[in-house]
N, C-alpha and C. Protein backbone atom coordinates (compact mmCIF):
# COMPACT_ATOMS: atom_id res chain seq x y z
N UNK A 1 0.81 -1.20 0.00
CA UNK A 1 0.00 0.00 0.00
C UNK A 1 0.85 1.26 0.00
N UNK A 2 1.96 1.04 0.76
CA UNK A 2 3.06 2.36 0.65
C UNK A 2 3.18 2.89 -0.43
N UNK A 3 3.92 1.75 -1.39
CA UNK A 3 4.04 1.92 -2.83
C UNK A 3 2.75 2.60 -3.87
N UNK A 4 1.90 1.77 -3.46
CA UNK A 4 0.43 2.76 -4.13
C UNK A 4 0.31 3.85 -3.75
N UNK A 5 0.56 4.11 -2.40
CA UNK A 5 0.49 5.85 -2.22
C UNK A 5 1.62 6.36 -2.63
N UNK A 6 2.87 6.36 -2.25
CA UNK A 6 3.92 6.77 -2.95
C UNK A 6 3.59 7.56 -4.92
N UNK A 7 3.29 6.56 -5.26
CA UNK A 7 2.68 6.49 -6.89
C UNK A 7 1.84 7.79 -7.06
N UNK A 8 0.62 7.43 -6.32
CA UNK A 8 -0.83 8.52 -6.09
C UNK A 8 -0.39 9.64 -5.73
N UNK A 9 0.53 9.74 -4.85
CA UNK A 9 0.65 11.23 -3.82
C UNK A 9 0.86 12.18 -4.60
N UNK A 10 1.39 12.24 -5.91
CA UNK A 10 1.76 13.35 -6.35
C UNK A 10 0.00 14.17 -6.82
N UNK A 11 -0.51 13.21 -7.42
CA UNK A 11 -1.54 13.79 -7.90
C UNK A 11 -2.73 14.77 -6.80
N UNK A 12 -2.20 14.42 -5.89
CA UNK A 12 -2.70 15.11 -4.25
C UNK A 12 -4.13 14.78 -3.53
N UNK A 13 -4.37 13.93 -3.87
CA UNK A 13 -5.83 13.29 -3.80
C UNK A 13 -6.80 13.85 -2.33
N UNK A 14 -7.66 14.23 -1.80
CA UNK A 14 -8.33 14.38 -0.86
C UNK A 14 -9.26 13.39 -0.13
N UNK A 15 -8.66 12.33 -0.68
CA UNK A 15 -9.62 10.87 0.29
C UNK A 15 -8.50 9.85 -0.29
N UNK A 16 -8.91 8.64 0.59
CA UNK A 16 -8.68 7.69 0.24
C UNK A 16 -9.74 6.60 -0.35
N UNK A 17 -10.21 5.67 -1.07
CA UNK A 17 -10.93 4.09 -0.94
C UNK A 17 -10.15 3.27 -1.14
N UNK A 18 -9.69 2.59 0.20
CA UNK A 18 -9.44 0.98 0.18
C UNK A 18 -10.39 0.16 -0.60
N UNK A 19 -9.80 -0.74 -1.83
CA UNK A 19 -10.85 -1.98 -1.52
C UNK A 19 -10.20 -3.13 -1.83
N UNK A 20 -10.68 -4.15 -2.23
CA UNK A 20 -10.42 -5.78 -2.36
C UNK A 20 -9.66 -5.94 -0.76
N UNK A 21 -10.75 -5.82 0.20
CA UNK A 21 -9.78 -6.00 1.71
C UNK A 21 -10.23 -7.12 1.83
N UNK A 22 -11.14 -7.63 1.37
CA UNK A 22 -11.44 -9.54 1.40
C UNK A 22 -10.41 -10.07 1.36
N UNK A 23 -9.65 -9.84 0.69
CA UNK A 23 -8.46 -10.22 -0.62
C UNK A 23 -7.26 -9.88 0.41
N UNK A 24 -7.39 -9.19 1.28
CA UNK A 24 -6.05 -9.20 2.16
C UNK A 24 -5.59 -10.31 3.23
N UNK A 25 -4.25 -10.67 2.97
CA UNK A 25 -4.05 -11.44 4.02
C UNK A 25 -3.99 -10.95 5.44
N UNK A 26 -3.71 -9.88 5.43
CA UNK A 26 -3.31 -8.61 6.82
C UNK A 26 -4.16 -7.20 6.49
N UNK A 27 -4.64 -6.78 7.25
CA UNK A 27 -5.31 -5.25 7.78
C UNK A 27 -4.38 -4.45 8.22
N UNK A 28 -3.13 -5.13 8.47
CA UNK A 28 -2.16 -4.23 9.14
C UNK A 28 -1.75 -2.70 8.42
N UNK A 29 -1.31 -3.26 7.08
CA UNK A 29 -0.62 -2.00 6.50
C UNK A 29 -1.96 -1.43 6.03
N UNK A 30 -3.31 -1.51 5.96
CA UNK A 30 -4.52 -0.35 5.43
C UNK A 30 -4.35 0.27 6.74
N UNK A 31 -4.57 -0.73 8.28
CA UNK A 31 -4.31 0.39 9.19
C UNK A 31 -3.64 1.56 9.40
N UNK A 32 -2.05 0.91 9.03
CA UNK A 32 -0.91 2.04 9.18
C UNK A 32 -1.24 2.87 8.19
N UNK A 33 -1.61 2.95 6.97
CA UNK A 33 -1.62 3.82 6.18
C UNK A 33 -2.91 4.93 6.57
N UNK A 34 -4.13 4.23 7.33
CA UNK A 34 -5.28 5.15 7.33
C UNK A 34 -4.64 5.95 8.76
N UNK A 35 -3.92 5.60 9.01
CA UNK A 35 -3.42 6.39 10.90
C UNK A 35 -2.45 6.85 10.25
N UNK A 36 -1.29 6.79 9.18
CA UNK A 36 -0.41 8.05 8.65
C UNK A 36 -1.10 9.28 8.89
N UNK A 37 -0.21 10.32 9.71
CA UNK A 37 -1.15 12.02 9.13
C UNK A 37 -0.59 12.29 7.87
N UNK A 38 0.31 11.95 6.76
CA UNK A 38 0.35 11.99 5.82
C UNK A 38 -0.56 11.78 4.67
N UNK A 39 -1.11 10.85 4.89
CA UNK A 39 -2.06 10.69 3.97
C UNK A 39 -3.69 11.25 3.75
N UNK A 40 -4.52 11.23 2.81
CA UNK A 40 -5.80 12.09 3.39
C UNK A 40 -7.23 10.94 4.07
N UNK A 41 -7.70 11.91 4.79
CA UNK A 41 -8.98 10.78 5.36
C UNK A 41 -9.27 9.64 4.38
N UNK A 42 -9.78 8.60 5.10
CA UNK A 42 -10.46 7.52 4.11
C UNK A 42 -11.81 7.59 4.22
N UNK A 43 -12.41 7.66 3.00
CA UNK A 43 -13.42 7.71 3.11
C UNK A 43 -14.62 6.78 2.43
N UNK A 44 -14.22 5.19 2.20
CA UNK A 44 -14.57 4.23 1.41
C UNK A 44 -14.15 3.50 1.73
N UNK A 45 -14.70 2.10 2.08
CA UNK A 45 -13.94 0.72 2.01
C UNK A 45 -15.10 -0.05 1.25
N UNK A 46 -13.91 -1.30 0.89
CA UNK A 46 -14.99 -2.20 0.15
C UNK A 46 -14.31 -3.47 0.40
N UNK A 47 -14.93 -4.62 0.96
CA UNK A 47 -14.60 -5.81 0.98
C UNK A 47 -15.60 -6.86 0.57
N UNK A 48 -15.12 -6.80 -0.55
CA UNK A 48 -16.42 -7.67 -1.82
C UNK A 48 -16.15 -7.46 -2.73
N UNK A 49 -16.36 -7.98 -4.30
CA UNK A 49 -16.33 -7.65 -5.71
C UNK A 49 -17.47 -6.96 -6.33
N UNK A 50 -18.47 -6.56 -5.56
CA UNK A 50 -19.55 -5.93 -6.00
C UNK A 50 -19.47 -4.21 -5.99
N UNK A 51 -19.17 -4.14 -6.87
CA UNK A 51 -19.09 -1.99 -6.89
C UNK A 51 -20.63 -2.06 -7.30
N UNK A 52 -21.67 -1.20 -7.03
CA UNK A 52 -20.94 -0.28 -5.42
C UNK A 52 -21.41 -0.80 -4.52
N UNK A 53 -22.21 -2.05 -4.73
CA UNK A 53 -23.15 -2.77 -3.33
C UNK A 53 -21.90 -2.95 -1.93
N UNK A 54 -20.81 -3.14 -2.24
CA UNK A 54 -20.03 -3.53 -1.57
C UNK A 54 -18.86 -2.39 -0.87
N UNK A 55 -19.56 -1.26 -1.32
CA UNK A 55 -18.40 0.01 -0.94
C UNK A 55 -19.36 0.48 0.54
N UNK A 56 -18.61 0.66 1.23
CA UNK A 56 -19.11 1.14 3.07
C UNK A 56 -18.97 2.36 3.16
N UNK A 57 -19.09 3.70 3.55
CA UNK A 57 -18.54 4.25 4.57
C UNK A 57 -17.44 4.75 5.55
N UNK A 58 -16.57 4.99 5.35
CA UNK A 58 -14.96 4.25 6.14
C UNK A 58 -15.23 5.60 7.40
N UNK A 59 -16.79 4.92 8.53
CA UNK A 59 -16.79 5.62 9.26
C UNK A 59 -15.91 4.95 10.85
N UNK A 60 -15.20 5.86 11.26
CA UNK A 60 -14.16 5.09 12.60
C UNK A 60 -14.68 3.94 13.07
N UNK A 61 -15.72 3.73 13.44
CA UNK A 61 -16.49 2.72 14.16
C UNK A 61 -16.70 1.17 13.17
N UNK A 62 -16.92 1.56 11.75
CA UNK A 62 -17.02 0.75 10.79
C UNK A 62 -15.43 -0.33 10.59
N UNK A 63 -14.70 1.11 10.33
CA UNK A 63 -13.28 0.61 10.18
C UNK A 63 -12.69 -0.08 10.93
N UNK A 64 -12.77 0.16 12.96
CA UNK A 64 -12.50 -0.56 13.82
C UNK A 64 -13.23 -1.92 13.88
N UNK A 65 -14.34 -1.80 13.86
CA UNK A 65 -15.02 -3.56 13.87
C UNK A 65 -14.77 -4.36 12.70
N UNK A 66 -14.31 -3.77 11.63
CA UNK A 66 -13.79 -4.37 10.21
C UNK A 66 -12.53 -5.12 10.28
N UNK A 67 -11.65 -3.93 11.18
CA UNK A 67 -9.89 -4.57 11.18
C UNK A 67 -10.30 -5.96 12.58
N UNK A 68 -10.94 -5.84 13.75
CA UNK A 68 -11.13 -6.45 14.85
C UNK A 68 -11.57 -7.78 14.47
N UNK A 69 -12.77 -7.85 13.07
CA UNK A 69 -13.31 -9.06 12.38
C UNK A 69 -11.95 -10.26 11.84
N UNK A 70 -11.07 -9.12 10.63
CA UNK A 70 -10.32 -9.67 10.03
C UNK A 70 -9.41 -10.56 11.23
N UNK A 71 -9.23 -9.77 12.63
CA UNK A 71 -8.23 -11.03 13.40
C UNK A 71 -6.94 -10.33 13.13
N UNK A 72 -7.00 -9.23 12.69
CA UNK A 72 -5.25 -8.71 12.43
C UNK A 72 -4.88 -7.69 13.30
N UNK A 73 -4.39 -7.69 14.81
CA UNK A 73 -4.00 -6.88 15.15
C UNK A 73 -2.87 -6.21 15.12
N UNK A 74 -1.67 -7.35 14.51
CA UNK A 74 -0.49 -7.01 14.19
C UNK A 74 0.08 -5.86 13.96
């Protein structure tokens, strides 16, 4: 994910959307990246292949019971 932002940053974006987090083996690095103050709010997640049935919200409360589900506190 570093590398994807690294890439993006120039273009200066004002949100973030995570998605394919199904698809992750670890929550760890979306964490670190959504807690960078470098980077901008997130404001989208999606864990599913369904756009847009499957895009959330990326409200704090959402995001915490999301990473707590996956089992990744690492």
């Amino acid at each position: 994910l570093r590398t994807e932002w690294a890439r993006h940053a120039p273009l200066a974006p004002d949100a973030l959307i995570l998605t394919k987090l199904d698809e992750c083996a670890s929550w760890s690095a979306a964490a670190n990246l959504v807690l960078d103050t470098d980077v901008p709010p997130l404001h989208w997640m999606a864990a599913g292949q369904r756009v847009p049935e499957d895009l959330d919200p990326a409200e704090p409360d959402r995001f915490s019971e999301a990473l707590l589900r996956a089992g990744d506190l690492s």
